[in-house]
Protein backbone atom coordinates (compact mmCIF):
# COMPACT_ATOMS: atom_id res chain seq x y z
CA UNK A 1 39.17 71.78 -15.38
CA UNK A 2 40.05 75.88 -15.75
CA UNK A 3 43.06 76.90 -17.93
CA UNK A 4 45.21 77.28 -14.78
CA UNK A 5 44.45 73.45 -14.27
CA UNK A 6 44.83 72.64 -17.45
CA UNK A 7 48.58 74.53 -17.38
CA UNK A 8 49.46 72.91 -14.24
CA UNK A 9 48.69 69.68 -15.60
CA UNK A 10 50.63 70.23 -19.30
CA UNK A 11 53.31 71.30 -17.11
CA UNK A 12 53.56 68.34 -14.96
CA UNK A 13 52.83 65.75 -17.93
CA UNK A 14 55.69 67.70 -19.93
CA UNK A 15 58.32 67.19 -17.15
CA UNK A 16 57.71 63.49 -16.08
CA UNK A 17 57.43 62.59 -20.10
CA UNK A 18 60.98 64.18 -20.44
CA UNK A 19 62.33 62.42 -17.54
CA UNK A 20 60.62 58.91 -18.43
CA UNK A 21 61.80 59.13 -21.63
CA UNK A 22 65.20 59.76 -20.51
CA UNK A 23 65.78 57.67 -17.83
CA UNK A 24 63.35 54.70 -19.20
CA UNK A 25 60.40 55.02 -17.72
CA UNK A 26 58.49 56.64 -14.30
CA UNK A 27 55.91 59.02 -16.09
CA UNK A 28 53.56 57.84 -13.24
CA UNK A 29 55.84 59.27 -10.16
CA UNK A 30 54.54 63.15 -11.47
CA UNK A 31 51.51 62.30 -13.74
CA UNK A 32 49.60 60.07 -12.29
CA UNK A 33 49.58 61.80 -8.74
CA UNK A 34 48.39 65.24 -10.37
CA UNK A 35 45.67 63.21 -11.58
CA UNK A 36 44.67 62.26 -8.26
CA UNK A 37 45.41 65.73 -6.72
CA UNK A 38 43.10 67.09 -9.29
CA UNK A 39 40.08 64.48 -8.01
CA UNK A 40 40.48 61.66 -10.13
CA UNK A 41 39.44 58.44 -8.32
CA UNK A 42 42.22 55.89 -8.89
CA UNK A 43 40.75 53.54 -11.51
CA UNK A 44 40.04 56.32 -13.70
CA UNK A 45 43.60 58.26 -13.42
CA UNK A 46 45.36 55.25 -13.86
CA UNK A 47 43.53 54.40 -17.20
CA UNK A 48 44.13 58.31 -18.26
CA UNK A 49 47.18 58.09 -17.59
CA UNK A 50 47.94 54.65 -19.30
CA UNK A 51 46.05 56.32 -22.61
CA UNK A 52 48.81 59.50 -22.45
CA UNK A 53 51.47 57.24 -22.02
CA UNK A 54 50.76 55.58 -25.23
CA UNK A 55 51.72 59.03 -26.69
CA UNK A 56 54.86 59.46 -24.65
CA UNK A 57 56.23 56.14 -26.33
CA UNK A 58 54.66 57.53 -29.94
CA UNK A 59 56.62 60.93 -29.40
CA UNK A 60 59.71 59.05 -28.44
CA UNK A 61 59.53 56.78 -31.32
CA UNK A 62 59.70 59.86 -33.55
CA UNK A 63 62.94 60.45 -32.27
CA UNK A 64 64.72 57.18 -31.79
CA UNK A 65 63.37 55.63 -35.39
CA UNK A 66 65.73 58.64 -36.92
CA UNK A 67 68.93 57.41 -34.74
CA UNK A 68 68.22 54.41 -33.13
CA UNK A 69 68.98 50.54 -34.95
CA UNK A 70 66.30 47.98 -33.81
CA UNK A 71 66.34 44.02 -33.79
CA UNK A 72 62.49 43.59 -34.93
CA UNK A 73 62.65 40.04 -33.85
CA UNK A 74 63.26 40.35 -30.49
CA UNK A 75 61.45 43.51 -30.40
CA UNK A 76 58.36 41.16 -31.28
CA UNK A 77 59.84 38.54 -28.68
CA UNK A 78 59.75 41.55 -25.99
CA UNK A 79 55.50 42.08 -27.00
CA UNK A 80 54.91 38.52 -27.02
CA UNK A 81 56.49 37.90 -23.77
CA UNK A 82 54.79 40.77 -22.26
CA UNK A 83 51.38 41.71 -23.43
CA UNK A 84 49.38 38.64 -21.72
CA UNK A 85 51.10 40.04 -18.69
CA UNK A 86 49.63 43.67 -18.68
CA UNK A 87 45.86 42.18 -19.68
CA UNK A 88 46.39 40.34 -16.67
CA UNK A 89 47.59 42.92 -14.16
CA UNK A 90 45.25 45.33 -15.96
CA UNK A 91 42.38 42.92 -15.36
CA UNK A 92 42.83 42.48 -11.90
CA UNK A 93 44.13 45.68 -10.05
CA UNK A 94 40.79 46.58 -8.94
CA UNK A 95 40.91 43.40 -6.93
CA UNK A 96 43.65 43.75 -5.15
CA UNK A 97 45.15 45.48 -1.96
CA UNK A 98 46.41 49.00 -3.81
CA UNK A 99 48.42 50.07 -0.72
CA UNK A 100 50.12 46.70 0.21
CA UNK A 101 51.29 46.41 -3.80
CA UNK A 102 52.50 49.91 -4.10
CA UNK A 103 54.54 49.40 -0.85
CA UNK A 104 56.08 46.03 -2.34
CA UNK A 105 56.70 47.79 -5.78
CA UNK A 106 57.99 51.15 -4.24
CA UNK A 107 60.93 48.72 -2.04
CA UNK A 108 61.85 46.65 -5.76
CA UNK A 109 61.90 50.36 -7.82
CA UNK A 110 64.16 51.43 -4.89
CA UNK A 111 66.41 48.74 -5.08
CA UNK A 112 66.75 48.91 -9.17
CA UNK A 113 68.48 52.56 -8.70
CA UNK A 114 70.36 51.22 -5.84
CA UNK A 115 71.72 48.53 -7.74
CA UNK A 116 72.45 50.34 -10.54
CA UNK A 117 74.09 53.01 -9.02
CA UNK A 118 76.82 50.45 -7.18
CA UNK A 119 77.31 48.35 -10.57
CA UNK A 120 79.30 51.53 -12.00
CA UNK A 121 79.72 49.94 -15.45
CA UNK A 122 76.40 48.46 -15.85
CA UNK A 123 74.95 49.22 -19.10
CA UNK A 124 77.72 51.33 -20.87
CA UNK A 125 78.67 48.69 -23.74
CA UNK A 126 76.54 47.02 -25.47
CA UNK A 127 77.45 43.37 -25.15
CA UNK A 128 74.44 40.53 -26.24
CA UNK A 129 74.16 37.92 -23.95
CA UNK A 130 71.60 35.11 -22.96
CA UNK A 131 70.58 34.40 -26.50
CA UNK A 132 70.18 30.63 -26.09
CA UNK A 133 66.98 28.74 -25.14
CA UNK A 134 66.75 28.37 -21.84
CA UNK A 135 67.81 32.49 -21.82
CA UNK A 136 65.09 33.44 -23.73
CA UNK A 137 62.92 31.54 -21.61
CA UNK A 138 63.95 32.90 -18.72
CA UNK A 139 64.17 36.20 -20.07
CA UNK A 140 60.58 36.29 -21.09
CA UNK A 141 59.20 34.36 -17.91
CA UNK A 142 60.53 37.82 -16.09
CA UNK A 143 59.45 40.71 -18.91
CA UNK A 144 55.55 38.58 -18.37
CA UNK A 145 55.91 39.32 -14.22
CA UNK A 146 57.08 42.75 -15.03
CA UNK A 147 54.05 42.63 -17.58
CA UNK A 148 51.61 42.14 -15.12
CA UNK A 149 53.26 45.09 -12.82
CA UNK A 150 52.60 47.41 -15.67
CA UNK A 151 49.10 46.33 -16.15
CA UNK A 152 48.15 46.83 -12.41
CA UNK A 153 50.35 49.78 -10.93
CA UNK A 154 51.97 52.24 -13.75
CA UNK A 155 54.68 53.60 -11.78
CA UNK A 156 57.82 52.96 -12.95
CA UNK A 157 57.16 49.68 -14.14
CA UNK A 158 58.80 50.18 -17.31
CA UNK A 159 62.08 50.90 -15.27
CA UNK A 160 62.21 47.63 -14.82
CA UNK A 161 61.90 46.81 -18.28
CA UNK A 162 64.77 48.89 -18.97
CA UNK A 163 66.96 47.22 -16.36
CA UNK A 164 66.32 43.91 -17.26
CA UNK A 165 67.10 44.34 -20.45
CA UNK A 166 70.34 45.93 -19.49
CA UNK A 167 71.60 42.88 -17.25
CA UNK A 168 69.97 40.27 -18.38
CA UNK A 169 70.44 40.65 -22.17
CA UNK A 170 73.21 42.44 -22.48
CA UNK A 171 72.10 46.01 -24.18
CA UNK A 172 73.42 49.39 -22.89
CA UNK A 173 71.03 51.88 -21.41
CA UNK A 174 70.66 53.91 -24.52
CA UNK A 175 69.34 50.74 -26.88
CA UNK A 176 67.23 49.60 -23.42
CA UNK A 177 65.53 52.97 -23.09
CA UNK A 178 64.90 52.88 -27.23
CA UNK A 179 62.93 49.46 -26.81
CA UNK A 180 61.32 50.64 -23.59
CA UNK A 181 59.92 53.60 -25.27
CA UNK A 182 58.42 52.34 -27.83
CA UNK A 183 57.37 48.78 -27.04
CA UNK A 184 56.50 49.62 -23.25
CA UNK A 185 55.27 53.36 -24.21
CA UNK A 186 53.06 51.99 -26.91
CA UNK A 187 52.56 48.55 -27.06
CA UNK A 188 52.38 47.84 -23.26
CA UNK A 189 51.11 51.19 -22.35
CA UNK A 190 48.44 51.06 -25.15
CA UNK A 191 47.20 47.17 -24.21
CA UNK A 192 46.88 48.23 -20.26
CA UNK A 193 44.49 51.24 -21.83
CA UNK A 194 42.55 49.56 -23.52
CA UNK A 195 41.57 46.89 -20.71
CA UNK A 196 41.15 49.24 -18.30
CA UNK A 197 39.30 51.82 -20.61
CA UNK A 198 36.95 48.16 -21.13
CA UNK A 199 36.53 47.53 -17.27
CA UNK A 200 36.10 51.20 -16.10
CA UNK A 201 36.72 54.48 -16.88
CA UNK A 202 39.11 57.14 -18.94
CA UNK A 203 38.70 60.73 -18.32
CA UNK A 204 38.99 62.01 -21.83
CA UNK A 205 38.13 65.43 -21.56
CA UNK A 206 41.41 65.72 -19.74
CA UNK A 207 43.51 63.96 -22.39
CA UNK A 208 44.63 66.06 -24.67
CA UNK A 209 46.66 68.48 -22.81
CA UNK A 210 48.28 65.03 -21.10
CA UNK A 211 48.39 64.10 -24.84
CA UNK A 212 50.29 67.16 -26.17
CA UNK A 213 52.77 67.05 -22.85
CA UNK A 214 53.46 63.60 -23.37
CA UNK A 215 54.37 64.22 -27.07
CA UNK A 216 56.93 66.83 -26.62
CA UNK A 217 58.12 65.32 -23.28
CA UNK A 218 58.78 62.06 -24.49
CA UNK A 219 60.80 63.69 -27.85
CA UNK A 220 62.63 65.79 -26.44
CA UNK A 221 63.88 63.27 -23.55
CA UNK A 222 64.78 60.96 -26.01
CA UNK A 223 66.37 63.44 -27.85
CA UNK A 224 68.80 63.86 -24.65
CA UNK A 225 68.90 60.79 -24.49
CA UNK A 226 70.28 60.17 -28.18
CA UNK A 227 72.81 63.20 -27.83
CA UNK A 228 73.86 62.78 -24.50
CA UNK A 229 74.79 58.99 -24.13
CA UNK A 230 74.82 56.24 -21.61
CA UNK A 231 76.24 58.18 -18.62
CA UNK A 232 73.30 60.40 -18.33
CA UNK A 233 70.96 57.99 -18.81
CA UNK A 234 72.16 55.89 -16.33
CA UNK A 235 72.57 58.57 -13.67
CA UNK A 236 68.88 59.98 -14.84
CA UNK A 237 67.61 56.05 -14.22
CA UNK A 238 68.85 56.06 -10.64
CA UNK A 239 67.36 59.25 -9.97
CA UNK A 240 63.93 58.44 -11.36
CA UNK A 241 64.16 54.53 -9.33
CA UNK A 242 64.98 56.06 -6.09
CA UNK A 243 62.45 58.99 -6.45
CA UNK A 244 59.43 56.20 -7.74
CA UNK A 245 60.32 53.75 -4.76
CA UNK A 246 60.45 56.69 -2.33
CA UNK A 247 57.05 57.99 -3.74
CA UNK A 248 55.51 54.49 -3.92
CA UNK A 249 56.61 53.71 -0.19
CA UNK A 250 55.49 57.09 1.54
CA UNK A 251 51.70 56.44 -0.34
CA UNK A 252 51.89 52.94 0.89
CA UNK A 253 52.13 53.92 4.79
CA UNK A 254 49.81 57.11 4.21
């Protein structure tokens, strides 16, 4: 790439960081469509993009670990639910039908911010709920599937993450986007990398200016995120679920 690439692509990767790590995730709805613009083929952007995300959770970690008050255990419940998901999904993208899964996962993003947007209190308390067995199991059954989502098609998967954790057990959007961040953004993010980086290709010549926009992206949404509260976080979530699911659909009947 020239420096005017290079700029255009900081600038992109600093933008959808900030929003993703505001509203929860959708990084991939800017990022990972400059890196096809830019000639990319798929299987290599998407594992480029997986390996900057890893430093959009790490830059959003910096911020939330000064503010933010975690529950380790079922932070740990959260990874083991959903790692063997994204080595899954991650394992078998290649193999699948890109266009007809994008079109199915651009109609579910689409109906998370439309949901979300009707349910006017959803996610401004933080109330615990489902904490039994058969919860838990159920609870991790659906962070696996969304597992396997993140694995195989980046965008916005880890807006699901955030809403599920928000209606099914019971935290408010500021302590979902917290454990998003950092287990999705890292843990998740970093897993889906790695396979993919195993089975095909990462462009790292182009990572560290997706590196250094994901940093200061990802602090400085979850810095608004911190200061600014629930209400903007839920109003930035429905704006980055309806934008995804747009995106998703239109590249699905391209």
């Amino acid at each position: 790439m020239d420096l005017l690439d290079q700029l255009l692509l900081f600038i992109i990767s600093l933008i959808a960081n900030l929003f993703s790590a505001l509203a929860g995730g959708g990084a991939g709805l800017l990022q990972l469509p400059a890196l096809l613009f830019l000639g990319l083929p798929f299987g290599t952007a998407l594992a480029t993009h997986k390996v900057a995300s890893v430093f959009l959770g790490l830059g959003a970690t910096a911020r939330h670990l000064k503010s933010s008050v975690f529950d380790w255990r079922f932070s740990a419940f959260i990874l083991a639910t959903g790692l063997p998901g994204v080595v899954l999904g991650a394992s078998i993208i290649l193999q699948v039908n890109e266009q007809l899964a994008e079109g199915l996962l651009g109609l579910l993003t689409l109906g998370l911010g439309v949901y979300s947007w009707f349910k006017t209190q959803l996610g401004q308390t933080l109330a615990p709920k489902n904490r039994t067995v058969l919860g838990y199991w159920i609870g991790g059954g659906v962070l696996f599937l969304i597992g396997g989502l993140n694995g195989s098609l980046t965008s916005g998967t880890g807006l699901f993450v955030t809403l599920w954790l928000v209606r099914w057990f019971g935290l408010d959007y500021k302590s979902a986007v917290a454990y998003t961040l950092i287990l999705v953004g890292i843990f998740w993010n970093g897993s889906g990398a790695l396979t993919l980086g195993i089975l095909g290709n990462i462009q790292w010549s182009w990572l560290p200016v997706l590196i250094l926009g994901s940093l200061i992206g990802g602090y400085l949404g979850a810095h608004f995120a911190i200061v600014k509260g629930n209400v903007l976080i839920k109003r930035a979530f429905e704006v980055i679920t309806v934008l995804v699911g747009l995106s998703l659909i239109t590249k699905a009947l391209m």
